[in-house]
C-alpha atoms as a PDB file:
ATOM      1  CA  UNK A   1       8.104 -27.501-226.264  1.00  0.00           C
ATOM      2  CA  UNK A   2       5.624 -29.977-225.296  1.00  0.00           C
ATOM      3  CA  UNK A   3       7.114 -32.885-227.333  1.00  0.00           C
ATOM      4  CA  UNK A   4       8.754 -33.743-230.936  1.00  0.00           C
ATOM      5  CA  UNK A   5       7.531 -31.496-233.523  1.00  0.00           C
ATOM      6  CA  UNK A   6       7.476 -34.959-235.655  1.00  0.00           C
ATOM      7  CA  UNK A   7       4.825 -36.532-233.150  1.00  0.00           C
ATOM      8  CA  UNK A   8       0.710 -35.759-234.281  1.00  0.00           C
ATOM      9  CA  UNK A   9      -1.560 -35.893-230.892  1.00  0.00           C
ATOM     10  CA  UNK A  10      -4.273 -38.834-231.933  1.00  0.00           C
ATOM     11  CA  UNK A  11      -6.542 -36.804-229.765  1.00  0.00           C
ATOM     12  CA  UNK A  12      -6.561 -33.178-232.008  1.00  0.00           C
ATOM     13  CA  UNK A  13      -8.365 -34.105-234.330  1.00  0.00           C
ATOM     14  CA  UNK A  14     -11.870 -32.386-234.681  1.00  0.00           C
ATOM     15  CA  UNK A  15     -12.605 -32.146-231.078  1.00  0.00           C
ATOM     16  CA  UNK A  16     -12.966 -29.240-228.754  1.00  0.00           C
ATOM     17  CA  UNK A  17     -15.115 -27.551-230.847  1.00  0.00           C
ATOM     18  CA  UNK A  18     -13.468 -26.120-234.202  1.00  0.00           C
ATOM     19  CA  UNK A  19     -10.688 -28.381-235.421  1.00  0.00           C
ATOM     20  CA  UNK A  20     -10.043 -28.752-238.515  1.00  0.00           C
ATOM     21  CA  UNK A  21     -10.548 -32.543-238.802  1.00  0.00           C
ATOM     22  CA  UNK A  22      -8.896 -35.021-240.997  1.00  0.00           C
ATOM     23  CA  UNK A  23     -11.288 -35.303-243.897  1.00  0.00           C
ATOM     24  CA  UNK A  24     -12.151 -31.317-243.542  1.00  0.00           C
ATOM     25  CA  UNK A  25      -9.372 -29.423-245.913  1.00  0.00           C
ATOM     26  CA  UNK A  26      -8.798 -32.634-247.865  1.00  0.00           C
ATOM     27  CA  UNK A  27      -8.275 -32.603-251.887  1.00  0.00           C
ATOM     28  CA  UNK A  28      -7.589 -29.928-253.901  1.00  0.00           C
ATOM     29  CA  UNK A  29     -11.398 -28.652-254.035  1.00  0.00           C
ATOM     30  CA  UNK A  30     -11.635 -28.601-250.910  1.00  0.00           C
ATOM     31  CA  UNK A  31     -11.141 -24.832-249.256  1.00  0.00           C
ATOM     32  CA  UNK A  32      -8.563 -24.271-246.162  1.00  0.00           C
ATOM     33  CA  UNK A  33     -10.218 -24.897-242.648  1.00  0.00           C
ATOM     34  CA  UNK A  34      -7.714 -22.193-241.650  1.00  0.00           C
ATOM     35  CA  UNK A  35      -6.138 -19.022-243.181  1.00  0.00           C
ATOM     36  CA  UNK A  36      -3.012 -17.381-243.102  1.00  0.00           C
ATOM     37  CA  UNK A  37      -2.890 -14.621-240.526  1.00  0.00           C
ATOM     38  CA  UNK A  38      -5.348 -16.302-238.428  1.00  0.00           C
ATOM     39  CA  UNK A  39      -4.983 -17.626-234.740  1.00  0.00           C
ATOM     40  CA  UNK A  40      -4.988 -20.597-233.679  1.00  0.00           C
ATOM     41  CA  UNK A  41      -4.811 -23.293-230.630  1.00  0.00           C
ATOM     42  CA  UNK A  42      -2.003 -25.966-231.954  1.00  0.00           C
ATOM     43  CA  UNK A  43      -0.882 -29.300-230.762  1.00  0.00           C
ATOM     44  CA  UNK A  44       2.455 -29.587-230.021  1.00  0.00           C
ATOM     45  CA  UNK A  45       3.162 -32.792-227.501  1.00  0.00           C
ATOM     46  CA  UNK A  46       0.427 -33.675-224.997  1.00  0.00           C
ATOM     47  CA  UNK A  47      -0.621 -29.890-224.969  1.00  0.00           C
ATOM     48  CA  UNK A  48      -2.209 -27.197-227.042  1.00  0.00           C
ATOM     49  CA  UNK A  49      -0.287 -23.929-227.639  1.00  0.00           C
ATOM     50  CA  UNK A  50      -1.241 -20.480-229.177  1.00  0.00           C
ATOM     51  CA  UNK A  51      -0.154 -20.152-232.482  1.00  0.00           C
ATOM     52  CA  UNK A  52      -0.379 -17.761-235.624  1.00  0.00           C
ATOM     53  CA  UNK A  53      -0.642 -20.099-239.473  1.00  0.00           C
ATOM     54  CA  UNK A  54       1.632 -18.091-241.356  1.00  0.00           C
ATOM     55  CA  UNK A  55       1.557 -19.988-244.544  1.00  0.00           C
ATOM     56  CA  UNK A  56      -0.859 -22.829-246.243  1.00  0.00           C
ATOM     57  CA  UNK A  57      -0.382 -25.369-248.633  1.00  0.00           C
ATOM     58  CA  UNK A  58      -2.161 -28.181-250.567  1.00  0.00           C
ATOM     59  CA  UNK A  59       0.375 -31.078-250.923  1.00  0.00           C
ATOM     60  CA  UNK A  60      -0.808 -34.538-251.950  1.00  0.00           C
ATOM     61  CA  UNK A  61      -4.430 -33.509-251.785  1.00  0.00           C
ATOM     62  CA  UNK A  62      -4.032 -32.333-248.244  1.00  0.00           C
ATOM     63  CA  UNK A  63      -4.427 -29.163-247.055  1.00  0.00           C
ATOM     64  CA  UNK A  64      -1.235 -28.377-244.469  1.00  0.00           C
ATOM     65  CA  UNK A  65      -0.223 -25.046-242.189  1.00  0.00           C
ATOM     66  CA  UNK A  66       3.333 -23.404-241.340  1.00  0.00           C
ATOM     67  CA  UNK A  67       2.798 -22.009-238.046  1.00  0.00           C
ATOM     68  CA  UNK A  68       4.320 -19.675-235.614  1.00  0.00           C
ATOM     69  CA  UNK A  69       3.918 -20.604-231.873  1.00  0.00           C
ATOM     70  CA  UNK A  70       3.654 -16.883-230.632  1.00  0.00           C
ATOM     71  CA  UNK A  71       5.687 -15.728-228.046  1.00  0.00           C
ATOM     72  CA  UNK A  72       8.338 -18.693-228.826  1.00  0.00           C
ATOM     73  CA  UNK A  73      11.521 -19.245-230.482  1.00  0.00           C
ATOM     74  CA  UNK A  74      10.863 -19.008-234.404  1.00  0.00           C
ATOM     75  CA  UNK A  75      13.138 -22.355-234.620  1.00  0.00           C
ATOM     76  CA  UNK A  76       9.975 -23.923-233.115  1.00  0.00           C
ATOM     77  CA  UNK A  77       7.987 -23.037-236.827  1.00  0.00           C
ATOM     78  CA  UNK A  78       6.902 -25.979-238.715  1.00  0.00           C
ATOM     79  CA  UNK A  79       4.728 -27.035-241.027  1.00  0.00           C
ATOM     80  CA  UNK A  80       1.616 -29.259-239.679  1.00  0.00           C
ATOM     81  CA  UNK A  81      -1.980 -31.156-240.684  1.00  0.00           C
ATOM     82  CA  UNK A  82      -4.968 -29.584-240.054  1.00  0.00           C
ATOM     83  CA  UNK A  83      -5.594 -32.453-236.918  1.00  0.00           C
ATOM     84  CA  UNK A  84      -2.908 -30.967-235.238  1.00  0.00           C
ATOM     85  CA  UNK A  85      -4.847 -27.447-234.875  1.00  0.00           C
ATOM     86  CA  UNK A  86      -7.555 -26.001-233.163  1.00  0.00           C
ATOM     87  CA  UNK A  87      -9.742 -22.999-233.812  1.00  0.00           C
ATOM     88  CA  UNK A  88      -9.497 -20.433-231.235  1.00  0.00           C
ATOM     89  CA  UNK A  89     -12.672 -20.307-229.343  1.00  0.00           C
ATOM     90  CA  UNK A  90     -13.719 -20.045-225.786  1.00  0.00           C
ATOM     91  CA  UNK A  91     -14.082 -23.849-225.788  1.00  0.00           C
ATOM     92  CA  UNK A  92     -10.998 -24.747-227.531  1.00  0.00           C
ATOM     93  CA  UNK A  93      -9.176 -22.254-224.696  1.00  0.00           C
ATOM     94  CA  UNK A  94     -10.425 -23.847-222.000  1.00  0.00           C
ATOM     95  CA  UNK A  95      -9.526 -27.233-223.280  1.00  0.00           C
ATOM     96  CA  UNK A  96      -6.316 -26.264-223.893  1.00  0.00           C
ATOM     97  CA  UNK A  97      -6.276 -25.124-220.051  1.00  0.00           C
ATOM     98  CA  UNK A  98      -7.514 -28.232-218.889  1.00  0.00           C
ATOM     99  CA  UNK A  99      -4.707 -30.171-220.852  1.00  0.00           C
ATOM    100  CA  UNK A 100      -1.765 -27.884-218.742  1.00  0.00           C
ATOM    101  CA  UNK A 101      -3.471 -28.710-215.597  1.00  0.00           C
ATOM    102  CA  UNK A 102      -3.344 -32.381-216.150  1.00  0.00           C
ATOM    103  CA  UNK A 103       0.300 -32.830-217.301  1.00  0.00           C
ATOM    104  CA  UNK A 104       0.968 -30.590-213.981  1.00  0.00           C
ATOM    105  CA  UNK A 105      -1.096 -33.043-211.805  1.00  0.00           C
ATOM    106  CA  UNK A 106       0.386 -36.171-213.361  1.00  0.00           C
ATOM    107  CA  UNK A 107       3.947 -34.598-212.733  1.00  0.00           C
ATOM    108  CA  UNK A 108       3.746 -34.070-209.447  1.00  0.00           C
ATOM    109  CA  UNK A 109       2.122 -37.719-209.216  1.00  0.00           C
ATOM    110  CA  UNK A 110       5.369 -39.454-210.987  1.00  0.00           C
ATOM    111  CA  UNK A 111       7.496 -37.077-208.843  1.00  0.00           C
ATOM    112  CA  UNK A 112       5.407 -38.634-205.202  1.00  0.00           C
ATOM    113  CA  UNK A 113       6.203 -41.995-206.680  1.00  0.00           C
ATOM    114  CA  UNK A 114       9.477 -41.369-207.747  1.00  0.00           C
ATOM    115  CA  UNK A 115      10.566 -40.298-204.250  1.00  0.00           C
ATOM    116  CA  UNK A 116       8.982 -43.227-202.557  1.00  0.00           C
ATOM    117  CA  UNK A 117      10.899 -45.785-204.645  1.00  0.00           C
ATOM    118  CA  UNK A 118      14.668 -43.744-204.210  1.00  0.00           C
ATOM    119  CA  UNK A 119      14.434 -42.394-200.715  1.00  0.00           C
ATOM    120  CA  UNK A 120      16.408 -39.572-199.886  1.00  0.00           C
ATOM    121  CA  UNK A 121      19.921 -41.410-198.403  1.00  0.00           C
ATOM    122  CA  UNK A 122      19.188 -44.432-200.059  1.00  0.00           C
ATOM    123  CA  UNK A 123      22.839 -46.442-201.216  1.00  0.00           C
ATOM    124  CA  UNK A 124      20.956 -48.060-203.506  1.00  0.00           C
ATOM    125  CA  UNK A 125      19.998 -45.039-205.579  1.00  0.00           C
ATOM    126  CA  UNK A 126      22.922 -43.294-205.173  1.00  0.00           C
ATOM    127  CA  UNK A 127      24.820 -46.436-206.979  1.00  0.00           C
ATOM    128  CA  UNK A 128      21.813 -46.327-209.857  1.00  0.00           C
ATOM    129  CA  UNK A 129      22.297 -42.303-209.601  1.00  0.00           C
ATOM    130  CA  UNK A 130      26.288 -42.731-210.287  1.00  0.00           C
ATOM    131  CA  UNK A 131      25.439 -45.733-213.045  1.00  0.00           C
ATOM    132  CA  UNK A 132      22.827 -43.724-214.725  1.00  0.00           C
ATOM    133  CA  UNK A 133      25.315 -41.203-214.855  1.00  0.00           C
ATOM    134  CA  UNK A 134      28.127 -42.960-216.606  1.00  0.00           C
ATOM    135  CA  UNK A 135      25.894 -44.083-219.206  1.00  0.00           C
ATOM    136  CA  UNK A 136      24.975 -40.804-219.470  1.00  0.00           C
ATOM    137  CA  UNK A 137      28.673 -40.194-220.650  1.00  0.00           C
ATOM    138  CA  UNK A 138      29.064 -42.782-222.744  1.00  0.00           C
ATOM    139  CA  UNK A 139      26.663 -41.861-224.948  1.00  0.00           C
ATOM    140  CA  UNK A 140      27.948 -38.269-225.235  1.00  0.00           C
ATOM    141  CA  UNK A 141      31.128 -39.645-225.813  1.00  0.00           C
ATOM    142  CA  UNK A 142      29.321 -41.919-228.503  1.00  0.00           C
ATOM    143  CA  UNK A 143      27.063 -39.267-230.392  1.00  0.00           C
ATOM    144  CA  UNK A 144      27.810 -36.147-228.730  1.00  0.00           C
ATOM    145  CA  UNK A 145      26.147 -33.856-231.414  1.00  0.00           C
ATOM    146  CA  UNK A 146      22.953 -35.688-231.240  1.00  0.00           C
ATOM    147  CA  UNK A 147      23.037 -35.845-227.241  1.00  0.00           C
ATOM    148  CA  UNK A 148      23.355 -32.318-227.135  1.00  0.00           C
ATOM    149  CA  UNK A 149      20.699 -31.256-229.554  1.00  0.00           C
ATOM    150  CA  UNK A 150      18.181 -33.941-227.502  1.00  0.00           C
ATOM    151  CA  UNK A 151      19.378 -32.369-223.804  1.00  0.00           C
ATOM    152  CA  UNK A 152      18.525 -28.844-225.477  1.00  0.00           C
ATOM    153  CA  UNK A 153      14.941 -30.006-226.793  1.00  0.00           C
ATOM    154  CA  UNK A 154      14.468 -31.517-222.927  1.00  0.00           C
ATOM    155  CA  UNK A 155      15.790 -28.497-221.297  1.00  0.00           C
ATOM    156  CA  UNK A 156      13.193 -26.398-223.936  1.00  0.00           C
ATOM    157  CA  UNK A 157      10.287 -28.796-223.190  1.00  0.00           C
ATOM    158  CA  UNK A 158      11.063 -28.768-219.175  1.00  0.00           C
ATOM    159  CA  UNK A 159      10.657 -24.862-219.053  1.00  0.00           C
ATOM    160  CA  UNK A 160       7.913 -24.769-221.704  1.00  0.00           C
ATOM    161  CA  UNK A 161       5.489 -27.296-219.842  1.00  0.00           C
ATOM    162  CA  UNK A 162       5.626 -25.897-216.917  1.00  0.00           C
ATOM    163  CA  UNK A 163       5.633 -22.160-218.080  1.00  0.00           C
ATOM    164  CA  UNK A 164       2.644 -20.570-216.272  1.00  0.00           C
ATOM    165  CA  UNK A 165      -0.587 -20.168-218.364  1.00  0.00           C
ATOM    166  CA  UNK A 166      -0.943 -16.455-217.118  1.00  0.00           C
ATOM    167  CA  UNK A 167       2.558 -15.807-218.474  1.00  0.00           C
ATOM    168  CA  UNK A 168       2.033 -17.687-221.826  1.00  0.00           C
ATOM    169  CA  UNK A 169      -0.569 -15.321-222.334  1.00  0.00           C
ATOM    170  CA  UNK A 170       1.383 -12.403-221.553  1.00  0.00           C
ATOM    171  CA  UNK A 171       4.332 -13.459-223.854  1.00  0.00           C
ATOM    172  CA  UNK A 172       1.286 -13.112-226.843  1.00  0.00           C
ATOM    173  CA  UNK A 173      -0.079  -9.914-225.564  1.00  0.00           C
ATOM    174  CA  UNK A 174       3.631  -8.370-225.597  1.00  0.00           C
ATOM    175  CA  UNK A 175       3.853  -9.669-229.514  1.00  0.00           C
ATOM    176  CA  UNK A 176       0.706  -8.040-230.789  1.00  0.00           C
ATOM    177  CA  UNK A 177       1.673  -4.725-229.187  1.00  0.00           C
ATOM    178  CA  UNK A 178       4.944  -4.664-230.462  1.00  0.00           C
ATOM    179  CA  UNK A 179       4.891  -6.824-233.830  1.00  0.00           C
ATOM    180  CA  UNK A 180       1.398  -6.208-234.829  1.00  0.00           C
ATOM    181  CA  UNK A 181       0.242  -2.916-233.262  1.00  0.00           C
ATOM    182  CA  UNK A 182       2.920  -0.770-233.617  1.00  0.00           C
ATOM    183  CA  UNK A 183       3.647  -0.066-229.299  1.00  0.00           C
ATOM    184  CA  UNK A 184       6.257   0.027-227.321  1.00  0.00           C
ATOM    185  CA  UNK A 185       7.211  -0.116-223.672  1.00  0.00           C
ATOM    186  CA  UNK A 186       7.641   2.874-222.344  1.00  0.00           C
ATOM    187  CA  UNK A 187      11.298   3.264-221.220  1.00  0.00           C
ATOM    188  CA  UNK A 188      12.674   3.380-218.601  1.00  0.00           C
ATOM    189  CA  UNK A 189      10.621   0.557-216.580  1.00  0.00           C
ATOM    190  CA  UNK A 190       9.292   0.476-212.972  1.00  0.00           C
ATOM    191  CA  UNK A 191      10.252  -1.441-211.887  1.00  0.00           C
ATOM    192  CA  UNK A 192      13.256  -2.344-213.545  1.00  0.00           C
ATOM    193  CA  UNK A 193      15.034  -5.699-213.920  1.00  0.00           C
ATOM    194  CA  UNK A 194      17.549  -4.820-211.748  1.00  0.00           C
ATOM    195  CA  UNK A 195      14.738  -3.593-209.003  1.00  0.00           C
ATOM    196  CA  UNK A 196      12.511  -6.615-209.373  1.00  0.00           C
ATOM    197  CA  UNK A 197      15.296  -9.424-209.377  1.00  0.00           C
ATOM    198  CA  UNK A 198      16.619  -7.591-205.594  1.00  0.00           C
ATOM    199  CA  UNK A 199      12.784  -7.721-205.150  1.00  0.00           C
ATOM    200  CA  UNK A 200      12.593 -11.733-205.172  1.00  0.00           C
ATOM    201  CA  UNK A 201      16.358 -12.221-203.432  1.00  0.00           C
ATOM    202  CA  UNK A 202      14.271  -9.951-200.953  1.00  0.00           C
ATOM    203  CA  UNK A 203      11.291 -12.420-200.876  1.00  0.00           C
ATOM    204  CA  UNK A 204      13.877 -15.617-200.679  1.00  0.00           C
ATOM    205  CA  UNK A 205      15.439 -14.147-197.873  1.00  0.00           C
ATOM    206  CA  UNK A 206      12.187 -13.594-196.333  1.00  0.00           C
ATOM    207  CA  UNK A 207      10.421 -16.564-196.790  1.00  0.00           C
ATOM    208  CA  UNK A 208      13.656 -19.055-196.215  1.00  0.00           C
ATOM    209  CA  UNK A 209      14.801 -16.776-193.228  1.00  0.00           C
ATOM    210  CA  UNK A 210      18.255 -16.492-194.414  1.00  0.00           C
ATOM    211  CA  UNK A 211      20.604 -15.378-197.341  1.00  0.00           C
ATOM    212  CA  UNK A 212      20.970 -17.749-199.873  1.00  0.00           C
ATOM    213  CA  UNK A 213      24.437 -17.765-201.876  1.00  0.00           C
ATOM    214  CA  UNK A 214      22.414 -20.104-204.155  1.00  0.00           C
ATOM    215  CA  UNK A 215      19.432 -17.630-204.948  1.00  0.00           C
ATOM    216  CA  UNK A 216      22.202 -14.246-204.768  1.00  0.00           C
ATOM    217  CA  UNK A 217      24.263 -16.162-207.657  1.00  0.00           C
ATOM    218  CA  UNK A 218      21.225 -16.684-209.838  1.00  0.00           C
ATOM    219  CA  UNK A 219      20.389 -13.400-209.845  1.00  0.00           C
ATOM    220  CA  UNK A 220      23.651 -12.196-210.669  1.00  0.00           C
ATOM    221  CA  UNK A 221      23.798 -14.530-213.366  1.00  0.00           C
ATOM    222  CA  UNK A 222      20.302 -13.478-214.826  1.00  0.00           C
ATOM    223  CA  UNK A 223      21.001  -9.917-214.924  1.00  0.00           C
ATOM    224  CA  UNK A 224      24.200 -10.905-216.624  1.00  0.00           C
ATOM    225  CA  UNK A 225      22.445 -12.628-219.235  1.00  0.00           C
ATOM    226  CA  UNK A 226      20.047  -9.847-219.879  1.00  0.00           C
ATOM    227  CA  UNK A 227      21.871  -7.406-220.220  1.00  0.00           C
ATOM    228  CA  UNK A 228      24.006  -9.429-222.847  1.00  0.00           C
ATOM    229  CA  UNK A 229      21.009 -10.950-224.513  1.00  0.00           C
ATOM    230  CA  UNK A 230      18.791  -7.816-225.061  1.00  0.00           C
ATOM    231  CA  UNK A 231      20.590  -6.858-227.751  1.00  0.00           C
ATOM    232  CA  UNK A 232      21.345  -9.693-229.225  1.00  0.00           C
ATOM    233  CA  UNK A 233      18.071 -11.660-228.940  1.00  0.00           C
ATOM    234  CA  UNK A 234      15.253 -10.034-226.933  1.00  0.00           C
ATOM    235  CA  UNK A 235      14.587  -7.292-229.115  1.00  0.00           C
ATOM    236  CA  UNK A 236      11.596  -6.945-232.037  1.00  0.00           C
ATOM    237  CA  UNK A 237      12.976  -5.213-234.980  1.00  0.00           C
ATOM    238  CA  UNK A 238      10.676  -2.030-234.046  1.00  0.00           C
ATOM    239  CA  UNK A 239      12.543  -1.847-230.988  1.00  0.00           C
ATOM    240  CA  UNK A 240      15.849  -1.313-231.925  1.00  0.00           C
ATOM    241  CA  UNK A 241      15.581   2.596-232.500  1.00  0.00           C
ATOM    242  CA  UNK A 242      14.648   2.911-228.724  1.00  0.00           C
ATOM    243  CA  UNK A 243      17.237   0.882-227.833  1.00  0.00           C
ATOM    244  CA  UNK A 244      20.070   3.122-228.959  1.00  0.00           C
ATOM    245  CA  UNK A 245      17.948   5.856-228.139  1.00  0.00           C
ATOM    246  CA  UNK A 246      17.996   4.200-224.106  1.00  0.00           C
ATOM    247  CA  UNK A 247      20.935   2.617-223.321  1.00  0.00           C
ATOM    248  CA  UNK A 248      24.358   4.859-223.784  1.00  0.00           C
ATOM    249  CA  UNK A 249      27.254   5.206-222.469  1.00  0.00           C
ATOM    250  CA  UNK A 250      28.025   2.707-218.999  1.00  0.00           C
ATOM    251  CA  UNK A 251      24.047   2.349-218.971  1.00  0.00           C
ATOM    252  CA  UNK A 252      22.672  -1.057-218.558  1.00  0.00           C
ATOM    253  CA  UNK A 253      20.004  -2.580-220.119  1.00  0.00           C
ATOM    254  CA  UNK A 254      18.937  -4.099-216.341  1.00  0.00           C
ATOM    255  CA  UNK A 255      18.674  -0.686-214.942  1.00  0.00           C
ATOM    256  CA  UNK A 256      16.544   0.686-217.850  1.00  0.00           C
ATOM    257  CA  UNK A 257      14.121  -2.373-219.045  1.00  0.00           C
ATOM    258  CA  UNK A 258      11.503  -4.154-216.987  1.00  0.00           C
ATOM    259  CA  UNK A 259       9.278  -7.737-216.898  1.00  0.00           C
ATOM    260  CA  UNK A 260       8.465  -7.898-220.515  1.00  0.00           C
ATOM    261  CA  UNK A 261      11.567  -7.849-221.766  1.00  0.00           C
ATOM    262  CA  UNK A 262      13.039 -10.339-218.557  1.00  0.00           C
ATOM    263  CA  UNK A 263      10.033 -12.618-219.265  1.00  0.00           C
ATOM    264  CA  UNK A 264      11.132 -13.018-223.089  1.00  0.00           C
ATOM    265  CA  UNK A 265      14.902 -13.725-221.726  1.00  0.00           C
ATOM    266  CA  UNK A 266      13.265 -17.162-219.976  1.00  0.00           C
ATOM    267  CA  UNK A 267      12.329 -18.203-223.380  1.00  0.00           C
ATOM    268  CA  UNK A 268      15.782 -17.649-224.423  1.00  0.00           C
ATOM    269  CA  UNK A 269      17.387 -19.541-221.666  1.00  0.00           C
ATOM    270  CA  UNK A 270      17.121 -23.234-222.552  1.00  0.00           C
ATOM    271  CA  UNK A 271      19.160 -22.276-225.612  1.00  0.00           C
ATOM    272  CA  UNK A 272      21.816 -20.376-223.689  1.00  0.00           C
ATOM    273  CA  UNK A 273      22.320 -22.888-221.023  1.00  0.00           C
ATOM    274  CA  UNK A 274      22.208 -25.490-223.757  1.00  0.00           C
ATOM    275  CA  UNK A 275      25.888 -24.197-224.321  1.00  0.00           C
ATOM    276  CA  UNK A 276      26.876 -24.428-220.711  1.00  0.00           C
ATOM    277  CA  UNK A 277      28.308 -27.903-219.381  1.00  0.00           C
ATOM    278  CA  UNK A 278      26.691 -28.562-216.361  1.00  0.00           C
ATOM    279  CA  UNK A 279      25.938 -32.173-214.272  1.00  0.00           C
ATOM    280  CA  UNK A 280      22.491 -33.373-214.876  1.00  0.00           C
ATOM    281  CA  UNK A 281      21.267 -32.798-211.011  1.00  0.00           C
ATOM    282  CA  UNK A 282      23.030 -29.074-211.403  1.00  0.00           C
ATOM    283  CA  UNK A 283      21.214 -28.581-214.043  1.00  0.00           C
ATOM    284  CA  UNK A 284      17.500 -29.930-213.341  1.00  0.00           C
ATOM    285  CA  UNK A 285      18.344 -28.078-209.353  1.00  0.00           C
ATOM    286  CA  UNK A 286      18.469 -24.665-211.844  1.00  0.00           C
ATOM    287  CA  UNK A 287      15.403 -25.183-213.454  1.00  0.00           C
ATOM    288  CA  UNK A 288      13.853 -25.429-210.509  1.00  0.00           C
ATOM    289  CA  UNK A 289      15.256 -22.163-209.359  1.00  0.00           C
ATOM    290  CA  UNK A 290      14.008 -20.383-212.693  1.00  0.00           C
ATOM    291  CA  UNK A 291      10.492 -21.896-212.576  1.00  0.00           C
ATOM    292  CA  UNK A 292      10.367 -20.457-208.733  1.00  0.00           C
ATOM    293  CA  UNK A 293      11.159 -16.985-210.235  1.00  0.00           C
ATOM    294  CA  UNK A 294       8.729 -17.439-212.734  1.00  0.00           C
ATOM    295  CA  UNK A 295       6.381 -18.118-210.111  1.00  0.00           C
ATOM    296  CA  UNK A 296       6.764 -14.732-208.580  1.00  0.00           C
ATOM    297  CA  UNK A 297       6.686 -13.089-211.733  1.00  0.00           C
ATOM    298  CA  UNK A 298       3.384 -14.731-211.938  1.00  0.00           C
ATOM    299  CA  UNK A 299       2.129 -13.741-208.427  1.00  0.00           C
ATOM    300  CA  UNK A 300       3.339  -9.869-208.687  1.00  0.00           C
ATOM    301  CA  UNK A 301       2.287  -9.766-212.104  1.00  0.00           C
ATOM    302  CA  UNK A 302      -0.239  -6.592-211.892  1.00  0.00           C
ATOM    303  CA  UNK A 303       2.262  -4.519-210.425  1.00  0.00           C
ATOM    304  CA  UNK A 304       5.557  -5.806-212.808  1.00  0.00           C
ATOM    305  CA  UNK A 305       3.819  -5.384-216.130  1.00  0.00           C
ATOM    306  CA  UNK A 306       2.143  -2.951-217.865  1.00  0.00           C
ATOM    307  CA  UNK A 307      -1.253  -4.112-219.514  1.00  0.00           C
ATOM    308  CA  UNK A 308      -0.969  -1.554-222.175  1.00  0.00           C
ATOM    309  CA  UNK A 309       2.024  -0.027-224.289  1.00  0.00           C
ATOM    310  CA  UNK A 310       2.747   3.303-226.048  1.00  0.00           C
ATOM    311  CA  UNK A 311       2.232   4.274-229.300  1.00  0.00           C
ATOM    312  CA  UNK A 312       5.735   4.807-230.137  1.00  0.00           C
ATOM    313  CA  UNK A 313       8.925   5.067-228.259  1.00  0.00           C
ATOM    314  CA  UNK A 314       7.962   9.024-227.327  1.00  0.00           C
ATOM    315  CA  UNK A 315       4.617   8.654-226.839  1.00  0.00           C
ATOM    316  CA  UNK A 316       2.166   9.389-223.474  1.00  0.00           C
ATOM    317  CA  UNK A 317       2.999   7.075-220.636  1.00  0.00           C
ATOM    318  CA  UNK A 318       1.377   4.167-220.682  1.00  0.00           C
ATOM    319  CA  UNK A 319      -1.398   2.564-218.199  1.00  0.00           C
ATOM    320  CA  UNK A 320      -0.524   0.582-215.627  1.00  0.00           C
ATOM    321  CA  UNK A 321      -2.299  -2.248-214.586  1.00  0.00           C
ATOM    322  CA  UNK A 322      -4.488  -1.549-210.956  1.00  0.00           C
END
């Protein structure tokens, strides 16, 4: 995500309106500043992410929170002070949208710079490239394990920072209607996976004026995934009885599911690639290529995802957002 989960943000606490402030929740007296069950806006890194506090405790005279960062891997739970958290208000929300737009400003800023001091055909940062790289190796080859789990958090963080806001939110709505309202998508989608990944090689093609093995590949390999991932990972436990219900026989999941379930494989994919040896350029050129799909997920995203679900996995058809 944004950062370690071992790092506190000196700026949370008590500002923005309804934090829960350092002296707040403290000794045993002293009541919660948050509850279990409720939402909340939490720190995690430079920026603030929705969250559910799924369990309190008073240790040491200090009041501290286990929360869930909703729509996002539950290995991303931890326990954390009440200055790392946020109540979720109008306020808070826009703070915490102000916060994404800066670290998007101030990347593109480092990336300007960053280009101006290694020009493009430079032999100078090709050598530094090549060095960088065998370092790179040696310190696999020194503490692999450790390398590994670090590339994995990067590769996590990379794809969580830049993860549009308008997505985010959509990753929460899809959790309450699922996990705490009972709905489900009505099956099958339209469009489907299958329809809306030919949709953007479509709109690649288009806008690049020619067909990109690069792009084609991609999508091959992301319907791949998804339809070996649903099952697997993508799935709420309410949703596994329409599952076998669905998909039968030759069927595939691509040809049968739609966005919500595709956007919840992008969550998945920094720990599925983090099995997958690839170079360091390969690797950050990929992200790229997932963030632009993202993108168009974002832009189309009336007409890809519903903005309600049904009742159960039998129920009316659902309402489509106009």
């Amino acid at each position: 995500m944004g950062g370690s989960s071992n790092t506190t943000t000196t700026t949370s606490g008590g500002g923005g309106g309804g934090g829960g402030g350092k002296d707040k929740d403290k000794g045993k007296d002293s009541p919660a500043a948050f509850t279990e069950g409720e939402r909340v806006l939490a720190y995690h890194g430079p920026l603030l992410y929705e969250a559910k506090v799924q369990k309190t405790e008073n240790r040491e005279d200090e009041w501290r929170y286990f929360v869930h960062y909703l729509g996002w891997n539950k290995n991303w739970d931890e326990w954390v002070p009440s200055d790392r958290l946020l109540k979720y208000t109008e306020e808070n929300i826009r703070k915490q949208q102000e916060l994404t737009k800066n670290q998007a400003v101030d990347k593109t800023i480092k990336t300007g710079r960053a280009a101006q001091n290694n020009p493009k055909g430079s032999n100078d940062a090709k050598t530094n490239k090549e060095d960088t790289k065998g370092v790179v190796k040696g310190k696999k080859r020194k503490n692999q394990l450790g390398n590994e789990e670090k590339e994995r958090r990067s590769s996590e963080s990379l794809l969580m920072s830049q993860f549009p806001l308008t997505l985010k939110k959509q990753l929460v709505d899809d959790w309450e209607f699922v996990t705490q309202l009972g709905k489900l998508v009505k099956l099958p989608r339209s469009p489907t996976v299958d329809d809306i990944l030919k949709k953007y090689l479509e709109h690649r093609i288009k806008k690049d004026n020619k067909i990109s093995d690069s792009y084609a590949e991609i999508t091959r390999g992301l319907r791949c995934y998804f339809d070996k991932a649903l099952p697997a990972m993508l799935l709420y436990k309410k949703e596994q009885k329409q599952y076998k219900e669905e998909i039968k026989g030759d069927v595939s999941p691509s040809s049968v599911y739609g966005a919500e379930h595709l956007l919840r494989l992008f969550v998945k994919l920094p720990e599925l690639l983090a099995s997958v040896n690839m170079e360091e350029d390969a690797l950050n050129k990929l992200h790229q290529k997932l963030l632009d799909i993202l993108k168009f997920l974002q832009k189309n995203q009336v007409a890809f995802f519903l903005s309600a679900y049904d009742g159960d996995s039998k129920g009316a058809d659902a309402v489509k957002g106009k």
